[in-house]
Protein backbone atom coordinates (compact mmCIF):
# COMPACT_ATOMS: atom_id res chain seq x y z
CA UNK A 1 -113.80 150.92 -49.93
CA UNK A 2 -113.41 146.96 -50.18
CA UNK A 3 -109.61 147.51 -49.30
CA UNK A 4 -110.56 149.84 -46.40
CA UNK A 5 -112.98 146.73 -45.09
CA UNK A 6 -110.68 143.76 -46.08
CA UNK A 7 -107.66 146.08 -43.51
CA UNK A 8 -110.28 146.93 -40.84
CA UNK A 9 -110.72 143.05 -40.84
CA UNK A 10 -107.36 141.72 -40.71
CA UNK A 11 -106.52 144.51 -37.89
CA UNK A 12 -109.75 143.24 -35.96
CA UNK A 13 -108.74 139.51 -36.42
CA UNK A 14 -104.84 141.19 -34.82
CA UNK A 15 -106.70 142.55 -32.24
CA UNK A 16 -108.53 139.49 -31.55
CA UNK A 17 -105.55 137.29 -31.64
CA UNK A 18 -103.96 139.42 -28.82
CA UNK A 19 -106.07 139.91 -26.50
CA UNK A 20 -106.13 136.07 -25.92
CA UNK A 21 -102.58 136.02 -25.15
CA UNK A 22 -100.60 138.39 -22.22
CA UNK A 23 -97.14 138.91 -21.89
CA UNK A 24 -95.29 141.12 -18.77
CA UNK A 25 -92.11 141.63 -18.00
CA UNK A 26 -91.30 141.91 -14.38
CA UNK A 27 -88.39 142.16 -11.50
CA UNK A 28 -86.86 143.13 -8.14
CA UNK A 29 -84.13 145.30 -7.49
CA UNK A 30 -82.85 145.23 -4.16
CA UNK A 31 -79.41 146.15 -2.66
CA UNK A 32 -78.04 146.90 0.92
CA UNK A 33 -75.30 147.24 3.01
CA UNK A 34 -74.05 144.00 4.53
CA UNK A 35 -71.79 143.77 7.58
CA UNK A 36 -70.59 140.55 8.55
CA UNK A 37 -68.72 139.38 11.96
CA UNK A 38 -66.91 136.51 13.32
CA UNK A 39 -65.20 134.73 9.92
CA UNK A 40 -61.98 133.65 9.88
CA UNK A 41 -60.74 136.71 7.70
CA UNK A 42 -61.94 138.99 10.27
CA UNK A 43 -64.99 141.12 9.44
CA UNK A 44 -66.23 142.35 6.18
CA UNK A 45 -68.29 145.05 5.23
CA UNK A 46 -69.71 145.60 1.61
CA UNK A 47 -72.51 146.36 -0.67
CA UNK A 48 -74.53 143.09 -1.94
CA UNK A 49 -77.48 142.81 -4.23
CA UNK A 50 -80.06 140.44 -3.42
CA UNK A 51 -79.84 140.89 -0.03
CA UNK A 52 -84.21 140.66 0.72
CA UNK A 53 -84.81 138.80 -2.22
CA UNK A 54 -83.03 138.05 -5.33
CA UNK A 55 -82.41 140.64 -7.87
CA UNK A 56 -83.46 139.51 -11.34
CA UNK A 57 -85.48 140.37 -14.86
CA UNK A 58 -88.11 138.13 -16.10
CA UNK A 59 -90.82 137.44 -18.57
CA UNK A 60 -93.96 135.90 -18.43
CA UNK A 61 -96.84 134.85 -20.58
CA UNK A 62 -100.22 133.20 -21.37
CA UNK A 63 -101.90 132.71 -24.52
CA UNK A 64 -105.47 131.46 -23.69
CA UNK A 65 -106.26 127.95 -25.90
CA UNK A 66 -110.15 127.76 -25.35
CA UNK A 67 -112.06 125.61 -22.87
CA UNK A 68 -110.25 127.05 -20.10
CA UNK A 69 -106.80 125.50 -21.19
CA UNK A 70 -103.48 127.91 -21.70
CA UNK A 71 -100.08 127.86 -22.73
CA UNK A 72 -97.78 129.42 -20.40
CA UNK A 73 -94.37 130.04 -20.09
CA UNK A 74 -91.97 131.93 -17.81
CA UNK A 75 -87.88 133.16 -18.54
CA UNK A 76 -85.94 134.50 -15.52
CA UNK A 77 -82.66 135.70 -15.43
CA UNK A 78 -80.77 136.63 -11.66
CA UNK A 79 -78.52 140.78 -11.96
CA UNK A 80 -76.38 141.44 -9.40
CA UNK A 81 -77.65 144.91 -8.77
CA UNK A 82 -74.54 146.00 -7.30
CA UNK A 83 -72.40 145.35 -10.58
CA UNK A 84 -74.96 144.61 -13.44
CA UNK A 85 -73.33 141.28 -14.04
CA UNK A 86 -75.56 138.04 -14.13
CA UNK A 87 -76.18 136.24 -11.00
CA UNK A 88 -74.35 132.94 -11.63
CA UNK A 89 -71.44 131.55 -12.69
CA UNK A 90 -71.99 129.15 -15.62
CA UNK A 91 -72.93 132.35 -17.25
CA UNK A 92 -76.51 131.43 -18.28
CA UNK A 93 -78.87 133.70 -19.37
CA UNK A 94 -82.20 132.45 -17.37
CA UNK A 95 -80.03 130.74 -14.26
CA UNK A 96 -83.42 131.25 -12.40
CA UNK A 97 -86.21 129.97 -14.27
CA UNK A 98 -86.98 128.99 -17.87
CA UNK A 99 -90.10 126.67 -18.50
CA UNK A 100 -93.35 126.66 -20.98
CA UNK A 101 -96.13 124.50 -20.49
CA UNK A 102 -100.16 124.03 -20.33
CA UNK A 103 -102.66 125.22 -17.57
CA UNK A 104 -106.14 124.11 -17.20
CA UNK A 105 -108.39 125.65 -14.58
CA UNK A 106 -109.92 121.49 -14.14
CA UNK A 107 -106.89 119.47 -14.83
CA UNK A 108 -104.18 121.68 -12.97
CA UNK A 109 -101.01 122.80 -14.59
CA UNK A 110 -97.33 120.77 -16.62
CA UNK A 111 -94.59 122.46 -16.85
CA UNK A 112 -91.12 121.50 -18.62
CA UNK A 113 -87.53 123.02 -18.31
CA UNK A 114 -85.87 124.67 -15.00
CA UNK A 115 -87.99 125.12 -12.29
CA UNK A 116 -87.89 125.21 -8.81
CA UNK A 117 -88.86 122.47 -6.55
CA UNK A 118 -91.78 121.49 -4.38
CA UNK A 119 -89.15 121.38 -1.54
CA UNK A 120 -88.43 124.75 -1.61
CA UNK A 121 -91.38 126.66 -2.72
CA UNK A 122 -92.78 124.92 1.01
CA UNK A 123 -89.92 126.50 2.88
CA UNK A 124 -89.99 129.87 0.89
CA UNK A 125 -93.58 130.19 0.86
CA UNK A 126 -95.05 128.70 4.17
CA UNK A 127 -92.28 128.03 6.62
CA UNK A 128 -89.76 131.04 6.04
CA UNK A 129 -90.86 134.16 8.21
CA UNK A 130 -88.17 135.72 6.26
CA UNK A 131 -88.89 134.03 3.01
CA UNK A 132 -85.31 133.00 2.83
CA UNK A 133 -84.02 136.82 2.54
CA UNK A 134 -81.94 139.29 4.97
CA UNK A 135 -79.53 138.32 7.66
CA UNK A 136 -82.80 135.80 9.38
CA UNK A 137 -82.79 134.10 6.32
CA UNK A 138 -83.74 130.26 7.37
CA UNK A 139 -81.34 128.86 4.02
CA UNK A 140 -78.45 129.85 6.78
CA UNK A 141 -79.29 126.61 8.52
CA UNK A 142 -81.45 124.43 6.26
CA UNK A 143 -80.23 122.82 3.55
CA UNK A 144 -81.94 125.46 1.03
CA UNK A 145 -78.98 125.59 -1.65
CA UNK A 146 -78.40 124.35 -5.12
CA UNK A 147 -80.70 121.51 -6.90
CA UNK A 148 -82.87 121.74 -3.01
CA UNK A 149 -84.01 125.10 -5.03
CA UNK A 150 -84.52 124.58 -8.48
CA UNK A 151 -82.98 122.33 -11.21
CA UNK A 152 -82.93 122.10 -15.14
CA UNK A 153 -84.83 119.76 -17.61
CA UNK A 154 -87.55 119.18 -15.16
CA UNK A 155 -91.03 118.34 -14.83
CA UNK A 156 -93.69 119.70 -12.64
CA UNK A 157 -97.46 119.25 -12.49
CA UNK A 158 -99.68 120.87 -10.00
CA UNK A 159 -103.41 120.14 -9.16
CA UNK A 160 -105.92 122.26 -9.12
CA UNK A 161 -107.02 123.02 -5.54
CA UNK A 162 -109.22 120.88 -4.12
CA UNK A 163 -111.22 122.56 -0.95
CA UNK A 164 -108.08 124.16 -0.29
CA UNK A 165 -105.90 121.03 -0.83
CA UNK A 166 -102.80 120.83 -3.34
CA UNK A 167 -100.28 118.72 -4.87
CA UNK A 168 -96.94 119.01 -6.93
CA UNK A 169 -95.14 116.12 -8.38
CA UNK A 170 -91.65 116.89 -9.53
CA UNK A 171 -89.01 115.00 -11.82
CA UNK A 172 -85.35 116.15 -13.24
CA UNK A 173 -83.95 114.04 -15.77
CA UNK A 174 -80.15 113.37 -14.71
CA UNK A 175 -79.53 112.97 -18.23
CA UNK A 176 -77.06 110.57 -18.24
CA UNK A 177 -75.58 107.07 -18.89
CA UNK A 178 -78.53 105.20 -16.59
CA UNK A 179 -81.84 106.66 -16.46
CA UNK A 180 -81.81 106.94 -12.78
CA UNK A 181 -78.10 108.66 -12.72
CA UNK A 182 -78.51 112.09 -11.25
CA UNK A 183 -82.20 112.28 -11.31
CA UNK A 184 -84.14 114.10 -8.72
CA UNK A 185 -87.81 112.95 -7.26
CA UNK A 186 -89.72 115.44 -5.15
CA UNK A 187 -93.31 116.07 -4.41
CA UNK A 188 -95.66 118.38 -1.93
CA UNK A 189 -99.19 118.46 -0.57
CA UNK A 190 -100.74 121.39 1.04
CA UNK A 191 -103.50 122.81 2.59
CA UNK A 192 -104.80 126.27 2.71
CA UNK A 193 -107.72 127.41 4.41
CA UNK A 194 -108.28 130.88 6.33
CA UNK A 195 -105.48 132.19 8.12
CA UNK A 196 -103.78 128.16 7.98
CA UNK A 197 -101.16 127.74 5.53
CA UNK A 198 -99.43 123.36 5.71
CA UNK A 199 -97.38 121.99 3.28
CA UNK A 200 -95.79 118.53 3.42
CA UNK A 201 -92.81 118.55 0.91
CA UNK A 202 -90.29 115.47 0.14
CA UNK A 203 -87.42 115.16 -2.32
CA UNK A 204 -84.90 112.69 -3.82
CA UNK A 205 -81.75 112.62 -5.55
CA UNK A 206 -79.74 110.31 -7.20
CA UNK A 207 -75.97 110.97 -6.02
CA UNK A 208 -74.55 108.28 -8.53
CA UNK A 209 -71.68 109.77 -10.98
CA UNK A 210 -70.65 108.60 -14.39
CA UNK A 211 -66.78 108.20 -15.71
CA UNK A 212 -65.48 106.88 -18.94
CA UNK A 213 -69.21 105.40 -19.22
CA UNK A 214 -68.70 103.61 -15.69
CA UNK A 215 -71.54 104.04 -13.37
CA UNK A 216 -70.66 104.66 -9.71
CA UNK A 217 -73.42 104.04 -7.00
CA UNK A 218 -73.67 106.47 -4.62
CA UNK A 219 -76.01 106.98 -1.71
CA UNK A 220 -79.23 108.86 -2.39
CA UNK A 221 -80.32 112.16 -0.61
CA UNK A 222 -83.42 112.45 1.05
CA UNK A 223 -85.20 115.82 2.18
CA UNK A 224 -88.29 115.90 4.26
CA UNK A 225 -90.22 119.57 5.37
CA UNK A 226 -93.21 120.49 7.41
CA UNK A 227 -94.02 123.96 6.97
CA UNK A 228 -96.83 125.60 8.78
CA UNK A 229 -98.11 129.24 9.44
CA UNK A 230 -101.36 130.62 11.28
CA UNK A 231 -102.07 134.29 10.93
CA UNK A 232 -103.71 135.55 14.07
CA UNK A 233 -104.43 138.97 12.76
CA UNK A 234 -102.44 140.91 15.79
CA UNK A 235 -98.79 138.23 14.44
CA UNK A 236 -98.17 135.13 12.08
CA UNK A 237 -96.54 132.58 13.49
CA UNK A 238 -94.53 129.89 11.97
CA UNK A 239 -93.20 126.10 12.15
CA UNK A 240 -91.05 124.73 10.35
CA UNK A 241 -89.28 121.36 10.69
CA UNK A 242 -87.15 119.23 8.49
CA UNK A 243 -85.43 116.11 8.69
CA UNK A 244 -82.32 115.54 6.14
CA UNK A 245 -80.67 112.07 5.41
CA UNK A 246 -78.03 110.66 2.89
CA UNK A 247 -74.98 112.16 0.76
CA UNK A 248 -75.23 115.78 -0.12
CA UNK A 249 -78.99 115.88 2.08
CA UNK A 250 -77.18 118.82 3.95
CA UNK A 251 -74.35 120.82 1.45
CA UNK A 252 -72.43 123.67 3.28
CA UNK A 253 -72.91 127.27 1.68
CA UNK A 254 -69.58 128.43 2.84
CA UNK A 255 -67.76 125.56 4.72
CA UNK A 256 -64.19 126.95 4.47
CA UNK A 257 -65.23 130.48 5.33
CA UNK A 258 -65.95 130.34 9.71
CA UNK A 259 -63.71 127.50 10.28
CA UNK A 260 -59.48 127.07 9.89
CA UNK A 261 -60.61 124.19 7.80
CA UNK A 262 -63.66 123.08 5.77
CA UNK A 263 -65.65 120.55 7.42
CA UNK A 264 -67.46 117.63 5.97
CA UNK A 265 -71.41 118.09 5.42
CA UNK A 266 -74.03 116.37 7.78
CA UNK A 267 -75.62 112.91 6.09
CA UNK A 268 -78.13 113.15 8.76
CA UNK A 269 -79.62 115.96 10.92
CA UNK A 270 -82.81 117.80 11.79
CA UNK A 271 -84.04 121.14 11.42
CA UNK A 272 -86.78 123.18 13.34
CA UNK A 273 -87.83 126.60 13.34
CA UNK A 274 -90.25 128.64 15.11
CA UNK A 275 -90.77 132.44 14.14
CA UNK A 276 -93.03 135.49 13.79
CA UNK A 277 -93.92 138.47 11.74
CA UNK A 278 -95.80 141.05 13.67
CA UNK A 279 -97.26 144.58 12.14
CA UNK A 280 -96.43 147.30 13.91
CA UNK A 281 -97.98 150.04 11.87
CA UNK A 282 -100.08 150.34 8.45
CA UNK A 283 -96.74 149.97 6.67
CA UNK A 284 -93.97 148.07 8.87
CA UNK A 285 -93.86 144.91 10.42
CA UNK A 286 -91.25 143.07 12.49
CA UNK A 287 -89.93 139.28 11.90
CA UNK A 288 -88.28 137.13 14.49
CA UNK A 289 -87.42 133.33 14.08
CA UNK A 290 -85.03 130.93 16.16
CA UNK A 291 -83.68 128.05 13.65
CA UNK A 292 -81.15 125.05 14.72
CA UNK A 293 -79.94 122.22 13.48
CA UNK A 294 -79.34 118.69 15.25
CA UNK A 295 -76.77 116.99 14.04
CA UNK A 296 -76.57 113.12 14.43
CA UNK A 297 -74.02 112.66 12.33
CA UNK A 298 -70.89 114.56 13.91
CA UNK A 299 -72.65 116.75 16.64
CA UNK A 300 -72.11 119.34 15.17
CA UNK A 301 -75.32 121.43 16.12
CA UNK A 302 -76.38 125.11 15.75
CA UNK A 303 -78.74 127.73 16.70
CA UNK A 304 -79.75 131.07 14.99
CA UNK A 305 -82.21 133.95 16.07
CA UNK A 306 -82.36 136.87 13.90
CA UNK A 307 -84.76 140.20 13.97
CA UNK A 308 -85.57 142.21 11.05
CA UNK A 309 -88.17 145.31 10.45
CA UNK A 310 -89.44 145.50 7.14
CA UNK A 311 -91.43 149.12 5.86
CA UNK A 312 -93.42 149.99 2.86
CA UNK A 313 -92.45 152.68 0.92
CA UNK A 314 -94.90 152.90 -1.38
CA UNK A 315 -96.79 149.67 -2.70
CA UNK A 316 -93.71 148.33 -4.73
CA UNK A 317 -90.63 150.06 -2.62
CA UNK A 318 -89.70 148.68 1.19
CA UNK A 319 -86.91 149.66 3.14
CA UNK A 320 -85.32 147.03 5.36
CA UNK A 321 -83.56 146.36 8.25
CA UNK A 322 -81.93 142.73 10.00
CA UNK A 323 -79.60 141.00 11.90
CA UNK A 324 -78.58 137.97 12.82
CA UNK A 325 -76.61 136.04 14.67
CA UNK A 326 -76.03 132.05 14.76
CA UNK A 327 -74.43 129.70 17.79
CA UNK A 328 -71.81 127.17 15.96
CA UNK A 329 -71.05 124.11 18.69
CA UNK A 330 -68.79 121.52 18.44
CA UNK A 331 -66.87 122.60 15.52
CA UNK A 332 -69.91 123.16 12.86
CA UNK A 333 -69.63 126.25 10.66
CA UNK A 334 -72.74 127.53 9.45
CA UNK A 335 -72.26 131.14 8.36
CA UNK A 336 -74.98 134.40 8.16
CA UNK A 337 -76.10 134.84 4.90
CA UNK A 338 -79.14 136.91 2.98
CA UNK A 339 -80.48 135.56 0.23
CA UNK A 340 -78.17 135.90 -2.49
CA UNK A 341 -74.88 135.26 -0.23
CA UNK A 342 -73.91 132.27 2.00
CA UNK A 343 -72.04 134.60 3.99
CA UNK A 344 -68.59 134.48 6.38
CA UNK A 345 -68.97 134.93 9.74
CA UNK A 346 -71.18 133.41 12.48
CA UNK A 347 -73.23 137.50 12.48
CA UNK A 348 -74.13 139.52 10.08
CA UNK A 349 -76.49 142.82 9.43
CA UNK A 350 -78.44 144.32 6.60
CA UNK A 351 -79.89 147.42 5.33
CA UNK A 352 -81.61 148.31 2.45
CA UNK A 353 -84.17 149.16 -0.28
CA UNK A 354 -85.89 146.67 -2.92
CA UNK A 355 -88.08 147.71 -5.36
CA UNK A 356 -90.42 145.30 -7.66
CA UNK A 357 -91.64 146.17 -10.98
């Protein structure tokens, strides 16, 4: 009977022990058919993963400290759905996101490891009718691409919000020879409040290289975004504008892919967007956005304006639909892309299913 009361009490104390702590494991799978028009190969046609949002696996967890503090931490790894491989090159096995860190419901939330930044969770979040996904995907013509989205050993703390204000302050370590060497600066402040959504986003980066323990100083980038959305009830509409400055401010997806030969990146340009999602029914809704880009630095400007329908399956399934097409003048070469491709040619259209689980 003792032994019967000592095990009842040890799998009570178990019990205990995990309720105050939640893991899930979670994902998108989402593929399509791509068509793409106007690249220098001629036109492709294929079936891409990631076309609406990023295919990937991930895990997430809290373990609740007491007095409203908690440990989280989240691992995130990028599939292409279309072959099962991972989604990145360097072969990593949480390319998207890998951090742990504490949460307080006073003090706001530190996280350490790779993240993404405050840069583009403002353009995915607020500015992006098509939250950077399909052929009207805004990364097409703003600078949305590499450390702009996330980068490793970083940290980020976010307040709690304040009567609907909140901040993020970012820092990645470059990790090298100087301190400053390759770091990257970025912060955000937002406000939310009804159907108005405003974020205010900045970031940095240290361009300087080091060889054979030689420093070489390098211009810094600089990355400024407005994002802004209203919902109306009957359409949301959004603004967006972003003004880009310094080496590697505006990095080409796909520079050799629309014209003969690559062209040099923009050190200075400006980005707007204006565009819409409207419900049509219980379950669809259309999206519509016109993006360009201004280009001081070579005139090399362009406009996009892309359409998509989007329509709910079932609460986790939605069928989709896009297309878009962008205006190239004066010898720039932005290309159509989705989400998970920069793209080839100056058009492109998607359809196709993602499901989340």
């Amino acid at each position: 009977m003792k032994k019967t009361l000592i095990s009842l009490a040890v799998l009570a104390a178990s019990g205990t022990a995990y309720a105050q702590s939640n893991v899930t494991i979670y994902g998108i799978m989402d593929a399509g058919f791509v068509g793409e028009r106007g690249g220098k190969n001629g036109n492709v046609n294929k079936l891409s993963a990631g076309v609406a949002n990023a295919s990937r696996i991930g895990f997430r967890g809290t373990e609740d400290l007491g007095g409203g503090l908690s440990a989280v931490f989240l691992l995130e790894t990028g599939i292409r759905g279309d072959t099962g491989e991972l989604d990145n090159a360097n072969n990593q096995i949480f390319n998207r996101q890998a951090f742990v860190g504490l949460s307080s419901k006073s003090a706001g939330t530190l996280t350490l490891g790779r993240q993404y930044t405050p840069w583009y969770s403002a353009f995915v979040q607020v500015g992006d009718p098509f939250q950077a996904g399909l052929s009207g995907s805004a990364k097409n013509l703003f600078p949305a691409t590499g450390i702009n989205v996330r980068n490793s050993n970083s940290v980020l703390y976010k307040t709690p919000s304040f009567n609907g204000v909140q901040a993020e302050v970012f820092y990645a370590f470059g990790e090298q020879k100087e301190a400053s060497t390759g770091r990257q600066l970025g912060a955000s402040i937002g406000y939310q409040n009804g159907p108005l959504q405003a974020r205010l986003a900045y970031s940095t980066r240290n361009n300087d290289t080091v060889a054979n323990n030689v420093v070489t100083d390098r211009q810094n980038g600089h990355n400024t975004l407005l994002a802004v959305n209203y919902d109306f009830k009957v359409a949301k509409a959004y603004f967006m504008w972003g003004s880009n400055k310094g080496l590697n401010s505006s990095p080409l997806p796909n520079a050799a892919a629309y014209t003969a030969t690559a062209v040099a990146p923009s050190t200075d340009n400006r980005n707007l967007l204006l565009g819409a999602t409207v419900p049509v029914s219980a379950a669809g809704s259309l999206v519509a956005s016109w993006s360009s880009v201004d280009d001081k630095s070579f005139n090399r400007d362009a406009d996009q304006y892309a359409v998509g329908y989007l329509h709910s399956l079932s609460k986790r399934t939605t069928a989709y639909m896009s297309y878009g097409k962008i205006k190239n003048k004066n010898g720039a070469s932005y290309t159509v892309g989705n989400n998970a491709e920069a793209g080839t040619g100056d058009a492109a259209y998607n359809i196709g299913v993602r499901h989340t689980f």
